[in-house]
N, C-alpha and C. Protein backbone atom coordinates (compact mmCIF):
# COMPACT_ATOMS: atom_id res chain seq x y z
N UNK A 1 22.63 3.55 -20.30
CA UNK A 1 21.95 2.28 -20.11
C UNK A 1 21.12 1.96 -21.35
N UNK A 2 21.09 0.75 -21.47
CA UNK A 2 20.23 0.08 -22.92
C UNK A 2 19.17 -0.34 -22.50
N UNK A 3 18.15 0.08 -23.30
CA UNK A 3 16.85 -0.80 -22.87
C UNK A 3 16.61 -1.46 -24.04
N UNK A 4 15.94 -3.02 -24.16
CA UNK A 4 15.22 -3.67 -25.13
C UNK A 4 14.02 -3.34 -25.53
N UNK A 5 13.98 -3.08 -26.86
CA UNK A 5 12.79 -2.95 -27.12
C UNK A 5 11.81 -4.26 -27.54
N UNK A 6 10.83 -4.36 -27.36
CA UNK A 6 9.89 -5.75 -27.18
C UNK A 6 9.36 -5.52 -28.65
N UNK A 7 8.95 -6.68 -29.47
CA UNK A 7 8.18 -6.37 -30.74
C UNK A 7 6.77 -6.86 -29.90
N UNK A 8 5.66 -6.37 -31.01
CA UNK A 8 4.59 -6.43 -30.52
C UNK A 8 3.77 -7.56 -30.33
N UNK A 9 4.51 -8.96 -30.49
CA UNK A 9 4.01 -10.47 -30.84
C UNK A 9 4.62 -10.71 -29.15
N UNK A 10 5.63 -9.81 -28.80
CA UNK A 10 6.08 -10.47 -27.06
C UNK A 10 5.14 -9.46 -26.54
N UNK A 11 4.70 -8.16 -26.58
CA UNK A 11 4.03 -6.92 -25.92
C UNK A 11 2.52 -8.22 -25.57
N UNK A 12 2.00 -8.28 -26.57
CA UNK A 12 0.96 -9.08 -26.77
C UNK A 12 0.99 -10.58 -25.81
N UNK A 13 2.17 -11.49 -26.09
CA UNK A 13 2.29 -11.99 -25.27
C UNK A 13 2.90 -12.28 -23.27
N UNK A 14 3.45 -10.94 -23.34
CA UNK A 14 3.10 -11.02 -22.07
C UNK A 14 2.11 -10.04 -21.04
N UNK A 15 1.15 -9.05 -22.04
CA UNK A 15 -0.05 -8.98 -21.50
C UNK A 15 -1.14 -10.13 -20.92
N UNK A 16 -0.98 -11.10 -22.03
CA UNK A 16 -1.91 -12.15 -21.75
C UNK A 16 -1.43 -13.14 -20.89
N UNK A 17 -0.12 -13.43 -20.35
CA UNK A 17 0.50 -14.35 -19.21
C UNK A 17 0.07 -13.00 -18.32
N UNK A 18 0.00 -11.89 -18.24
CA UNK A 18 -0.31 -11.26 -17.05
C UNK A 18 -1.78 -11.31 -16.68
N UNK A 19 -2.42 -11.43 -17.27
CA UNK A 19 -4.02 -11.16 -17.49
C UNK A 19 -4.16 -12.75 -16.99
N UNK A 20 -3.49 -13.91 -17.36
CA UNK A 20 -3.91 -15.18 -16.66
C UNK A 20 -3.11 -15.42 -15.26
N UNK A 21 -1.86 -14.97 -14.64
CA UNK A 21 -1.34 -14.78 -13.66
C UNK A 21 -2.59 -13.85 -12.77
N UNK A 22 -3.18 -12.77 -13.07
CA UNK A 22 -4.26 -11.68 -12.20
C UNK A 22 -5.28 -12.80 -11.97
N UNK A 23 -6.08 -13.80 -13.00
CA UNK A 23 -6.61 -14.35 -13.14
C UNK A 23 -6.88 -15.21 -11.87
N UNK A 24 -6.01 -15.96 -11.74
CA UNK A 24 -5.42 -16.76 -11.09
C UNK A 24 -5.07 -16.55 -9.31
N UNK A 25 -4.50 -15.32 -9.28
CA UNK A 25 -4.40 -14.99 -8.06
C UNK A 25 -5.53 -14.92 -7.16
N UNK A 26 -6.68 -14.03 -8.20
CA UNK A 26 -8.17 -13.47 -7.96
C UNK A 26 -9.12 -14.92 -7.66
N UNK A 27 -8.79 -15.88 -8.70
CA UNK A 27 -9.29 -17.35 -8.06
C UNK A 27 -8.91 -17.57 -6.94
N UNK A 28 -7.50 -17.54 -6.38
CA UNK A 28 -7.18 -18.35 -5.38
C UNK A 28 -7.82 -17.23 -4.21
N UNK A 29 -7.73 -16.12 -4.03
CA UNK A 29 -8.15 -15.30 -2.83
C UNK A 29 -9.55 -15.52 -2.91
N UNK A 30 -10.28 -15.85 -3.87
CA UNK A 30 -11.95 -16.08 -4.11
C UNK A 30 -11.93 -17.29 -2.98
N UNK A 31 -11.01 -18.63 -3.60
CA UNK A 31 -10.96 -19.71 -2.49
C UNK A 31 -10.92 -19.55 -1.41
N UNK A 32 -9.66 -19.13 -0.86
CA UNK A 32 -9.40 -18.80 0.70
C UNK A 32 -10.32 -18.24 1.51
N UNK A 33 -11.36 -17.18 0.72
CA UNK A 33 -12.66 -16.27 1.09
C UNK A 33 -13.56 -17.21 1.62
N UNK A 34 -13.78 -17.85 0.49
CA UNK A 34 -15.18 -18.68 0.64
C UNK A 34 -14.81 -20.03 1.47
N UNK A 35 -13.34 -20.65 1.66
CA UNK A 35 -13.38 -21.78 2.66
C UNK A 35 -12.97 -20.56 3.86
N UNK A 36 -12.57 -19.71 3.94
CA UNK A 36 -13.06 -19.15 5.35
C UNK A 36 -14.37 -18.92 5.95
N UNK A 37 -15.22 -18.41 5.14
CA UNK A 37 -16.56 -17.94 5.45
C UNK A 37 -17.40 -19.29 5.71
N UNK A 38 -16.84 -20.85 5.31
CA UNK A 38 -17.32 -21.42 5.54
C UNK A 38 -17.02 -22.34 6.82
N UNK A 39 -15.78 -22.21 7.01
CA UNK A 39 -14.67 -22.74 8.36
C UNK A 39 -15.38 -21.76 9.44
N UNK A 40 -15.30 -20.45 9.40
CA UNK A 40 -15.96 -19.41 10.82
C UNK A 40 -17.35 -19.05 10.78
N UNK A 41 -18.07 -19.28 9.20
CA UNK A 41 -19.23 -19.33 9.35
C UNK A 41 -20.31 -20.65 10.27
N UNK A 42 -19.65 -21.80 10.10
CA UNK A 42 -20.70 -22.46 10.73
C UNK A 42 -20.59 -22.83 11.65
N UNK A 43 -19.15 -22.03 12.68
CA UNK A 43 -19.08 -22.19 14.11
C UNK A 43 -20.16 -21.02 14.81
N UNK A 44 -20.35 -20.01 13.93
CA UNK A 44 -21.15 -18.97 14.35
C UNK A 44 -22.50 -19.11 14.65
N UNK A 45 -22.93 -20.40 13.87
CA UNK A 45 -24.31 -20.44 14.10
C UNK A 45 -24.66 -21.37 15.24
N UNK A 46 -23.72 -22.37 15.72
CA UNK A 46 -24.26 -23.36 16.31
C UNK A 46 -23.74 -22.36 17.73
């Protein structure tokens, strides 16, 4: 089996599409967190 080897200008570039993909995910679960806590939080109080 052959593997490609990557030069270090693609190594480089797809660390940093990964690092903004993590980015990204970590935003959106931040969202979903905080409009939950705010959707079941203020049935809790009343």
């Amino acid at each position: 089996m052959e593997t490609v080897e990557l030069s270090v200008a693609q190594k480089k570039s797809r660390r940093g599409r990964n690092i903004a993909l993590g980015l990204v995910l970590a935003g959106l679960v931040a969202i979903f967190y905080v409009v939950t806590l705010i959707k079941f939080g203020g049935g809790m109080v009343h």
